[in-house]
N, C-alpha and C. Protein backbone atom coordinates (compact mmCIF):
# COMPACT_ATOMS: atom_id res chain seq x y z
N UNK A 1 356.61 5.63 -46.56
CA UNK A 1 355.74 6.29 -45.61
C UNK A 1 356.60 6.96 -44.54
N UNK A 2 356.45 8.29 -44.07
CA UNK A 2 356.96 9.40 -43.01
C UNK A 2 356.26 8.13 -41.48
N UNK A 3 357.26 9.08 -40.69
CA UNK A 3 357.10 8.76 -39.54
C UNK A 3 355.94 8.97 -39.07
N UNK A 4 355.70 8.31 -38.18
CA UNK A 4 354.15 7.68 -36.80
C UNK A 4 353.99 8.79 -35.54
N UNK A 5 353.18 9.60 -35.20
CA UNK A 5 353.64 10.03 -34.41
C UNK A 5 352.72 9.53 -33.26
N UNK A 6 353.65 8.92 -31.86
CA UNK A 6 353.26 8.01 -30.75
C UNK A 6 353.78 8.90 -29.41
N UNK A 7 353.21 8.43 -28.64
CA UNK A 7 353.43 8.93 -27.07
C UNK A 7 354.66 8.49 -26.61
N UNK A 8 354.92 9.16 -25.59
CA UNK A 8 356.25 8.15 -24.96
C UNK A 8 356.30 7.11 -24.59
N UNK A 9 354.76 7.22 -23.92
CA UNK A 9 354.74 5.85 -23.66
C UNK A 9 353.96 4.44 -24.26
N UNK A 10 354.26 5.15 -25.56
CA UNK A 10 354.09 3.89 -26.74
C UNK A 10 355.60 3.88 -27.39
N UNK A 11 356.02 4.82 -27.07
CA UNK A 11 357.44 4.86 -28.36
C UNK A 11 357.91 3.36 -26.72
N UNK A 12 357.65 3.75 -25.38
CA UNK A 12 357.90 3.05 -24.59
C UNK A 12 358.13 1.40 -24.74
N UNK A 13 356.40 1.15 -25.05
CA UNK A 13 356.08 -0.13 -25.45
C UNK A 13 356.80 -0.91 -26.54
N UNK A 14 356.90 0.01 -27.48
CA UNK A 14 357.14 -0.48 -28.53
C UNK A 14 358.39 -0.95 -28.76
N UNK A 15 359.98 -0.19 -27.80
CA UNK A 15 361.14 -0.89 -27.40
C UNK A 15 360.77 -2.05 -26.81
N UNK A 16 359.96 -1.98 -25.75
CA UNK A 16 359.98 -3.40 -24.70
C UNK A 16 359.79 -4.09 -25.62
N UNK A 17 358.55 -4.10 -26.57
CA UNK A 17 357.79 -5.19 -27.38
C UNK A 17 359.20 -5.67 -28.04
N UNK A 18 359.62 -5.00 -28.83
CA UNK A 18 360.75 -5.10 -29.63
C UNK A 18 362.02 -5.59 -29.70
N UNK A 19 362.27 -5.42 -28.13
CA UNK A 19 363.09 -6.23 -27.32
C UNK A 19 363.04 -7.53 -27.04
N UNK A 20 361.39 -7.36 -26.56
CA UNK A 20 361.32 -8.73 -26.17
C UNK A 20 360.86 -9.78 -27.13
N UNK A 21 360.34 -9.32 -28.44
CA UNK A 21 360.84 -10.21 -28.90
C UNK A 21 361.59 -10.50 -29.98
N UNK A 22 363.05 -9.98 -30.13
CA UNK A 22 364.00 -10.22 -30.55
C UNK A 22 363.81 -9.47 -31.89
N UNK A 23 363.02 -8.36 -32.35
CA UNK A 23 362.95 -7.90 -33.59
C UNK A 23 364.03 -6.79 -34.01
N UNK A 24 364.69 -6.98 -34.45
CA UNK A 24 365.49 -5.66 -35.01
C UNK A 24 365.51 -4.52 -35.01
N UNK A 25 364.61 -3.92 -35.48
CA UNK A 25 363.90 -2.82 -35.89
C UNK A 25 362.59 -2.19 -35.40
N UNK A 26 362.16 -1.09 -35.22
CA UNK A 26 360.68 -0.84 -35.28
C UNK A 26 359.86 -1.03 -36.69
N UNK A 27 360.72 -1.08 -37.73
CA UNK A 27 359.54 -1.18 -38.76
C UNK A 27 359.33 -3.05 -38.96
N UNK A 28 360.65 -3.35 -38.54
CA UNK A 28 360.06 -5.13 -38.08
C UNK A 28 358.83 -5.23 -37.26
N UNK A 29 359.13 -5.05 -36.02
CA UNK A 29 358.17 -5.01 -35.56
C UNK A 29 356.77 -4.55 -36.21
N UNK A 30 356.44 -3.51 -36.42
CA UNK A 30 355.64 -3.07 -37.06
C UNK A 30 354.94 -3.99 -38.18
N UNK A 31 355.58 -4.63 -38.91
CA UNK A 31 355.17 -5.31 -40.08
C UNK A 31 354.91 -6.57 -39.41
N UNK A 32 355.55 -7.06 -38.31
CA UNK A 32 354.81 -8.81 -37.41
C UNK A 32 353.72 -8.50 -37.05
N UNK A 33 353.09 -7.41 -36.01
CA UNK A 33 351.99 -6.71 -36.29
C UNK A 33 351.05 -6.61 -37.13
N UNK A 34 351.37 -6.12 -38.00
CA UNK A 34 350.14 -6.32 -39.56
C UNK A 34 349.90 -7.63 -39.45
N UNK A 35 351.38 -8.50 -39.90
CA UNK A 35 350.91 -10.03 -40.16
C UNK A 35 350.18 -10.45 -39.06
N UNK A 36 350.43 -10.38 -38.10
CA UNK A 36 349.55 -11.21 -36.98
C UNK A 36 348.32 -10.50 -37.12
N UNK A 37 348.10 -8.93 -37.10
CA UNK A 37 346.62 -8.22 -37.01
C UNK A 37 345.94 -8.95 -38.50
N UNK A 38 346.19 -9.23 -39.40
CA UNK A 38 345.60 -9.58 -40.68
C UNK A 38 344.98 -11.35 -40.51
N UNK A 39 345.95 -11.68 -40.06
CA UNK A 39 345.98 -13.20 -39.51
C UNK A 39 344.76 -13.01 -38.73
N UNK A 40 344.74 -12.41 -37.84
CA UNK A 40 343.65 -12.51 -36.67
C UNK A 40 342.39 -12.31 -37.01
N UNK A 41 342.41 -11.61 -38.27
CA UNK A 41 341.31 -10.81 -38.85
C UNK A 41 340.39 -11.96 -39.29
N UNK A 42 341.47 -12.45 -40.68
CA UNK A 42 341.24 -13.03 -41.51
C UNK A 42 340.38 -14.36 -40.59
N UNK A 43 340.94 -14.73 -39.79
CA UNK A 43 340.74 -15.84 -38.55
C UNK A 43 338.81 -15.60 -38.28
N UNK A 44 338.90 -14.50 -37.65
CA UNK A 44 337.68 -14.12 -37.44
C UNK A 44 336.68 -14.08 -38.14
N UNK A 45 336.86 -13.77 -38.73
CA UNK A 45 335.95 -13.35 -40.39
C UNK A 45 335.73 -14.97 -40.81
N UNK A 46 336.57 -15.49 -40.76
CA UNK A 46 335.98 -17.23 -41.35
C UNK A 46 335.62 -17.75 -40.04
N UNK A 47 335.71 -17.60 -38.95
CA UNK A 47 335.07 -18.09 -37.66
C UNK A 47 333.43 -17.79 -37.73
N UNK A 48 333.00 -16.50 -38.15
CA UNK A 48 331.61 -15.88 -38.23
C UNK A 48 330.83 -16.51 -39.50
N UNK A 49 331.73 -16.37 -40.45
CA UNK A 49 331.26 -16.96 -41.96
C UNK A 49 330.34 -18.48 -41.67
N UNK A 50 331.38 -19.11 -40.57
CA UNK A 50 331.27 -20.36 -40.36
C UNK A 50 330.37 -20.62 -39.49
N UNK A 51 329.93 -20.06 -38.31
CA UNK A 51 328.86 -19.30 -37.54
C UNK A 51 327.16 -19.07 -38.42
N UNK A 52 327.53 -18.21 -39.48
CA UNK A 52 326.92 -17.84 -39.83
C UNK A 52 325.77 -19.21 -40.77
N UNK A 53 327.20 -19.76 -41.49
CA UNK A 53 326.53 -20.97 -42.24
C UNK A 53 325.82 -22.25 -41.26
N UNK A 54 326.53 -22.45 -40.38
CA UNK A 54 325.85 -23.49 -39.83
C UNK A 54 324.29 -23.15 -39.29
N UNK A 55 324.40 -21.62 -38.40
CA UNK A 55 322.83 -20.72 -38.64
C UNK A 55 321.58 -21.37 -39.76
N UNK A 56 322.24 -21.08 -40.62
CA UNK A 56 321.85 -21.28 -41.99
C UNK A 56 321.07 -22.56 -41.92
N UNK A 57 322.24 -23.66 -42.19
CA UNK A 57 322.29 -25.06 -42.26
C UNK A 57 321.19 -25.50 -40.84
N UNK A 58 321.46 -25.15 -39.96
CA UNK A 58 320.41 -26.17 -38.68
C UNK A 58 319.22 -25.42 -39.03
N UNK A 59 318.62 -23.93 -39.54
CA UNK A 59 317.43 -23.71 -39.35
C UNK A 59 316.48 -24.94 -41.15
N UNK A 60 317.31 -25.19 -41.87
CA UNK A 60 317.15 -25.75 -43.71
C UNK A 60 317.08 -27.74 -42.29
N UNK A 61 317.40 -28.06 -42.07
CA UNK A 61 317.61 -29.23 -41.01
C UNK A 61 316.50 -29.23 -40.41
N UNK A 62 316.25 -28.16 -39.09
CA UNK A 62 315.16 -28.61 -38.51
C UNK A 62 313.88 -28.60 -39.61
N UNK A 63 313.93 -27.67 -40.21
CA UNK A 63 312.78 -27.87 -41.27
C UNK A 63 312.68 -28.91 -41.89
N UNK A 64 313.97 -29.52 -42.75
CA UNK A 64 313.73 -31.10 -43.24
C UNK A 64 313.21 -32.10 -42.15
N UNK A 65 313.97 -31.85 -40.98
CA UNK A 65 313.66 -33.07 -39.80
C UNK A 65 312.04 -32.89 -39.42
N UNK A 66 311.47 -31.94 -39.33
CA UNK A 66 310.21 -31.42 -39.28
C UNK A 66 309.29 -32.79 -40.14
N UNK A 67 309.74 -32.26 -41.39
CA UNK A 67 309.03 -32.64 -42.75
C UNK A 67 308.91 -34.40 -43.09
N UNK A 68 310.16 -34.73 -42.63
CA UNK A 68 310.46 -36.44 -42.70
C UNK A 68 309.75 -36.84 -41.37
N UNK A 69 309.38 -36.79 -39.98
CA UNK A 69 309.12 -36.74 -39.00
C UNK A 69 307.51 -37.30 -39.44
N UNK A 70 306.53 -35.86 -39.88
CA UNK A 70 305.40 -36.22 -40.15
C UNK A 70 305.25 -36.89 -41.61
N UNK A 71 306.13 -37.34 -42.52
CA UNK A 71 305.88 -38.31 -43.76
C UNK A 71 306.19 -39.42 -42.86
N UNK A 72 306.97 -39.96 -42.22
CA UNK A 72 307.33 -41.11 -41.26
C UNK A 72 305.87 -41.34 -40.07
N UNK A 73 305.16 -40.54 -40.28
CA UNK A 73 304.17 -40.67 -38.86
C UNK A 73 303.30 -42.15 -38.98
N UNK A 74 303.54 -43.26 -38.29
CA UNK A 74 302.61 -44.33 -38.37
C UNK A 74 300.76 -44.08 -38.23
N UNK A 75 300.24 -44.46 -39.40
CA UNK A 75 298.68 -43.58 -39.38
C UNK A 75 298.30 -45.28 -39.51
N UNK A 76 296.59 -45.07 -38.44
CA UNK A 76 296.00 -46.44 -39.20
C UNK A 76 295.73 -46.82 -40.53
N UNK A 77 295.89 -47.75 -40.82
CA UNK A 77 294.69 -47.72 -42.57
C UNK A 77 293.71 -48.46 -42.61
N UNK A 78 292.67 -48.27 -42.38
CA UNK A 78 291.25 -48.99 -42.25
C UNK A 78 290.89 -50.28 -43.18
N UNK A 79 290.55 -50.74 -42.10
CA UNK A 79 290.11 -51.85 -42.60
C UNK A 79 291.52 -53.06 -41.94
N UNK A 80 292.30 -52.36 -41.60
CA UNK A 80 293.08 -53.80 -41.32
C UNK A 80 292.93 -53.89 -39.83
């Protein structure tokens, strides 16, 4: 892949970043980036999934708890 074209004051950042933390290169850098942006992603995406299921799971719950609640209800039975 051809070169990126960035501002100065990203070509800026991107020494400091690079500097500071000890990466070699800009295309090092660049590629810790991906890994961490993919990481973060990936992170998120199973954070919501997981979000999403428990959604799921407490509305299937209160409905069972609902359901056992009134089979559990103490009723008279006549005659005793």
């Amino acid at each position: 892949m051809g070169a990126i074209a960035v501002s100065k004051k990203e070509e800026q950042q991107i020494e400091w970043l690079r500097k500071e933390l000890g990466i070699a290169t800009k295309s090092g850098l660049i590629r810790t980036a991906l890994k961490t942006l993919e990481k973060k992603t990936q992170e998120e995406k199973l954070r919501r999934d997981i979000q999403e299921s428990v959604r799921r799971c407490a509305a299937a719950d209160k409905e069972e708890n609902r359901e056992l609640f009134f089979a559990g209800v103490a009723r008279e039975i006549p005659g005793e």
